[in-house]
Protein backbone atom coordinates (compact mmCIF):
# COMPACT_ATOMS: atom_id res chain seq x y z
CA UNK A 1 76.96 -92.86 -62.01
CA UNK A 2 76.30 -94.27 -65.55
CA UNK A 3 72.91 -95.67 -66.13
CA UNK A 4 70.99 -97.11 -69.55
CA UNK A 5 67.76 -95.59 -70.52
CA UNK A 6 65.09 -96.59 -72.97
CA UNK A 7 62.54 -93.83 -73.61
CA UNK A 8 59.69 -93.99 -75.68
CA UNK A 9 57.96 -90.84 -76.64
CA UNK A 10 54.31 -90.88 -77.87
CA UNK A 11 52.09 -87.50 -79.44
CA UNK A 12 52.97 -85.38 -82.97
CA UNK A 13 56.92 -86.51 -82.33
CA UNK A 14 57.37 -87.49 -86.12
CA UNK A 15 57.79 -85.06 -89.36
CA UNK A 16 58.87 -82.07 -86.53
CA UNK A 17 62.69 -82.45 -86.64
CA UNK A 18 62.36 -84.74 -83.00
CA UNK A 19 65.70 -87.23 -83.84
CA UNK A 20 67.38 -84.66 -85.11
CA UNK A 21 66.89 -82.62 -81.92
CA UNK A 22 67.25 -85.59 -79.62
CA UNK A 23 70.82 -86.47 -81.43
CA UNK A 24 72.21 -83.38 -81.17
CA UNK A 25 71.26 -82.63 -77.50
CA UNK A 26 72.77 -86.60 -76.65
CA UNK A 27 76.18 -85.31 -78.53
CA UNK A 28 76.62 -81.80 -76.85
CA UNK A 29 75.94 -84.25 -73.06
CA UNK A 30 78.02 -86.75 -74.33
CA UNK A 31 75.63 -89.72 -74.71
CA UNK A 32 75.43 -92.77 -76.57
CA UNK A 33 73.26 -94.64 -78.27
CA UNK A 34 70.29 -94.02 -81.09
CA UNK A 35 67.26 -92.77 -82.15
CA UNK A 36 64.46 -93.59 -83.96
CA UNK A 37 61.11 -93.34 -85.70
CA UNK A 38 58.28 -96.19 -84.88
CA UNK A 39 55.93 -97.39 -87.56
CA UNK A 40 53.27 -96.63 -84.83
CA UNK A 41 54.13 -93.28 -84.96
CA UNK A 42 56.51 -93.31 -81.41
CA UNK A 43 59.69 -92.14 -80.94
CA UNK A 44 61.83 -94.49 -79.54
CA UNK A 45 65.68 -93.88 -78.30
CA UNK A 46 68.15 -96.23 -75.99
CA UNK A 47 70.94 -94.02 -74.71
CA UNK A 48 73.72 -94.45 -72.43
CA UNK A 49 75.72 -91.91 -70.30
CA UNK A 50 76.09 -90.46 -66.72
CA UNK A 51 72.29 -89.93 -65.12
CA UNK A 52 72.13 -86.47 -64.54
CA UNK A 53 72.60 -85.93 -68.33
CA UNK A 54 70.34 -88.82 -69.01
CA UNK A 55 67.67 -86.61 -66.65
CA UNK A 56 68.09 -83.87 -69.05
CA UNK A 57 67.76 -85.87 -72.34
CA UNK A 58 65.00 -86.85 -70.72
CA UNK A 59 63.52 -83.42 -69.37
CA UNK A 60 63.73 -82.22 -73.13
CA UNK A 61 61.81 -85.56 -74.38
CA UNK A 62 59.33 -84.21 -72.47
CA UNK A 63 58.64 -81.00 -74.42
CA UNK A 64 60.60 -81.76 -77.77
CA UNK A 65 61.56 -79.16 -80.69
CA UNK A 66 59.21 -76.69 -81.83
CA UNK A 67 56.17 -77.98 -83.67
CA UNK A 68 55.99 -81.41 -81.38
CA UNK A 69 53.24 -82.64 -79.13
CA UNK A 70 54.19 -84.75 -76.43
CA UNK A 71 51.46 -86.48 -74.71
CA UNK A 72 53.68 -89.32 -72.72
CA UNK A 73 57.06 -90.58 -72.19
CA UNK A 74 57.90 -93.71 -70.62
CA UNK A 75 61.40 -94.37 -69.68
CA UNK A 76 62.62 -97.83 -68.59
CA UNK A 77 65.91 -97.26 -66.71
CA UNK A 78 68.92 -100.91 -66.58
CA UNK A 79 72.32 -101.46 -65.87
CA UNK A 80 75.03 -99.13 -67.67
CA UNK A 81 76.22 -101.68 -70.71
CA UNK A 82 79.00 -99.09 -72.98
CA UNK A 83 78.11 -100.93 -76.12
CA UNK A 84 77.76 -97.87 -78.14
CA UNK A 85 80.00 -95.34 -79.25
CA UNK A 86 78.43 -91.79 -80.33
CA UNK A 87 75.37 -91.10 -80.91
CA UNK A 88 73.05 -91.94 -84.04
CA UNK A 89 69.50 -92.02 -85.87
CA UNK A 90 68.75 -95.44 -87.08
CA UNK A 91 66.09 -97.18 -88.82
């Protein structure tokens, strides 16, 4: 089943190589979507895809690439939409 997800990751998840993890783990699932820094110092990405490989975008958002601090990530699941095509870090 394909599902939308928006996840919003808060803690030390900027400067530590997060987007760059988080893009590269959507391409090798086969994802869609992008990623990006907040000016509040969030992480924010809206990603596409089947849900079990949303699940383990998500179970890695949780911990993040070496050097990050997670302290919460909210994820606001909607309808499956296929607007995007591969997977990118935007502004």
């Amino acid at each position: 089943m394909e599902a939308r997800a928006r996840i919003l990751i808060t803690g030390l998840v900027q400067g530590v190589f997060f987007r760059r993890e988080v893009t590269d783990l959507a391409r090798r699932l086969g994802l869609a979507g992008w990623v990006r820094n907040l000016s509040d110092g969030r992480v924010e990405t809206l990603v596409e895809g089947e849900k079990d490989r949303l699940d383990e975008l998500i179970k890695f958002c949780h911990v993040g690439p070496r050097g990050a601090r997670v302290r919460n990530v909210e994820v606001e699941w909607s309808d499956y939409k296929g607007e995007f095509r591969g997977f990118k870090i935007t502004r």
